[in-house]
Protein backbone atom coordinates (compact mmCIF):
# COMPACT_ATOMS: atom_id res chain seq x y z
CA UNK A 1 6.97 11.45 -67.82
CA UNK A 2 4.16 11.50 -64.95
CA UNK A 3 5.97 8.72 -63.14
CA UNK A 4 9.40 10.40 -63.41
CA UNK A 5 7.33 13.40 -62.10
CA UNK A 6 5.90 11.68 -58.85
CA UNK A 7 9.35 10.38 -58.01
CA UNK A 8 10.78 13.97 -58.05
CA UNK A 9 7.64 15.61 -56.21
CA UNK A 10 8.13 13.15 -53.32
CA UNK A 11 11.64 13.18 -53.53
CA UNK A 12 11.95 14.09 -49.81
CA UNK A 13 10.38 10.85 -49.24
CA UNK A 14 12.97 8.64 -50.05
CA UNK A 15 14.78 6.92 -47.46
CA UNK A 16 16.42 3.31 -46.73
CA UNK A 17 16.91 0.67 -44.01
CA UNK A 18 20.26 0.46 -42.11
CA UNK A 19 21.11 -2.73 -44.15
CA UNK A 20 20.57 -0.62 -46.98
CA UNK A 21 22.85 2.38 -45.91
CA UNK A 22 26.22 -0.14 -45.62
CA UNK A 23 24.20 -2.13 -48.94
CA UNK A 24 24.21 0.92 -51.11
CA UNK A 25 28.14 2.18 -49.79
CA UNK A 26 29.55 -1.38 -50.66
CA UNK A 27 27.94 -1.52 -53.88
CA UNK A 28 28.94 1.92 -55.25
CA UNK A 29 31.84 2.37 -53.39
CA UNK A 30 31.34 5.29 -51.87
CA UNK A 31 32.17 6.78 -48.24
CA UNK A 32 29.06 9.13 -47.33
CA UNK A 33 27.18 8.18 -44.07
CA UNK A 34 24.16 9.77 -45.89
CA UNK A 35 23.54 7.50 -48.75
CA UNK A 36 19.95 9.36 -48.93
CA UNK A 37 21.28 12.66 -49.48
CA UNK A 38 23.53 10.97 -52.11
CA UNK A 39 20.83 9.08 -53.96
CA UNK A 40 18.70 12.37 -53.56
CA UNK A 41 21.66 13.91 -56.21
CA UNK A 42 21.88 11.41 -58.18
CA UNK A 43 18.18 11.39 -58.81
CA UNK A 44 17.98 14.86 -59.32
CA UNK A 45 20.69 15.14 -62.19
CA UNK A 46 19.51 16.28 -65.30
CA UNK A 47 21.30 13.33 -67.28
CA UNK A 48 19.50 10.96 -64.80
CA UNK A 49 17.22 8.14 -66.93
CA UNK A 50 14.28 6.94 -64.31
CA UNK A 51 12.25 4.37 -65.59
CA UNK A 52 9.18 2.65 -63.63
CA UNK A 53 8.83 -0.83 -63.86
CA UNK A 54 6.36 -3.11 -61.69
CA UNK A 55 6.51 -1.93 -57.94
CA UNK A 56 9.99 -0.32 -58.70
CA UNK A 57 11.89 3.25 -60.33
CA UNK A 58 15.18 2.50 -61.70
CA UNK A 59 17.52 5.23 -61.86
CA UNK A 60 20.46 4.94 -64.41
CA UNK A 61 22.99 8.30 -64.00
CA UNK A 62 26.30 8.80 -64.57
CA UNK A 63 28.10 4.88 -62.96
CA UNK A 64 24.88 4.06 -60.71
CA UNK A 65 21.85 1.90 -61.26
CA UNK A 66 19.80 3.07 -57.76
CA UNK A 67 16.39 0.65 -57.49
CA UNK A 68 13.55 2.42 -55.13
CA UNK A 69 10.41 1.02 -54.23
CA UNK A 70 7.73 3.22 -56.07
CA UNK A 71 5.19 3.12 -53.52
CA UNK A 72 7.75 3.12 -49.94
CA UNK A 73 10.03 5.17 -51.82
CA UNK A 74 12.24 3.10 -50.16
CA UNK A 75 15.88 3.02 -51.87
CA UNK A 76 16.34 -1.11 -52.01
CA UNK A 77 19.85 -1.10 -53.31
CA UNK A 78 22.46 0.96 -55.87
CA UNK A 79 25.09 -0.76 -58.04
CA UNK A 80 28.25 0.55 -59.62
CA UNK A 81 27.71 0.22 -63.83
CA UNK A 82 30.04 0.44 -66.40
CA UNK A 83 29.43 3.36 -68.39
C-alpha cells in the first residue's frame, strides 16, 4: 500500500521519452498526443491494480498493462491486454 501511495503522491512526476510517446500510442492504440495525461488517468482509476516489482510499478486497469520506472517515474512502455 505505501508503494502504491508514493506512485500517486508523485504522480505529477511521471513523464516519458519521445520514443516512448509514439511506443505507448502503437501499443495501446490510442490517438492522444499526451500519452502522460493519459497514463496519469489510467493510474488514477479506482479499479487500477499497481504493483512494485524490482526498479519498476506495473499498472494493470481496465485493457492496459503501463510499466514506469519507480525511481525516474519514467513511463517505459503500455500494452493493450485482454481483459
Amino acid at each position: 500500500m505505501k508503494i502504491t501511495k508514493s506512485l500517486i503522491k508523485n504522480i505529477d512526476k511521471l513523464h516519458t521519452t519521445e520514443m516512448g510517446i509514439e511506443r505507448i500510442k502503437r501499443n495501446c492504440q490510442i490517438e492522444t498526443d499526451d500519452v502522460v495525461q493519459w497514463s496519469r488517468v489510467q493510474i488514477l482509476d479506482k479499479n487500477a491494480k499497481i504493483e512494485r516489482i524490482g526498479k519498476n510499478w506495473y499498472i494493470f486497469t481496465g485493457h492496459y498493462k503501463i510499466t514506469v520506472n519507480a525511481y525516474s517515474y519514467t513511463i517505459i512502455t503500455a500494452h493493450r491486454v485482454e481483459a
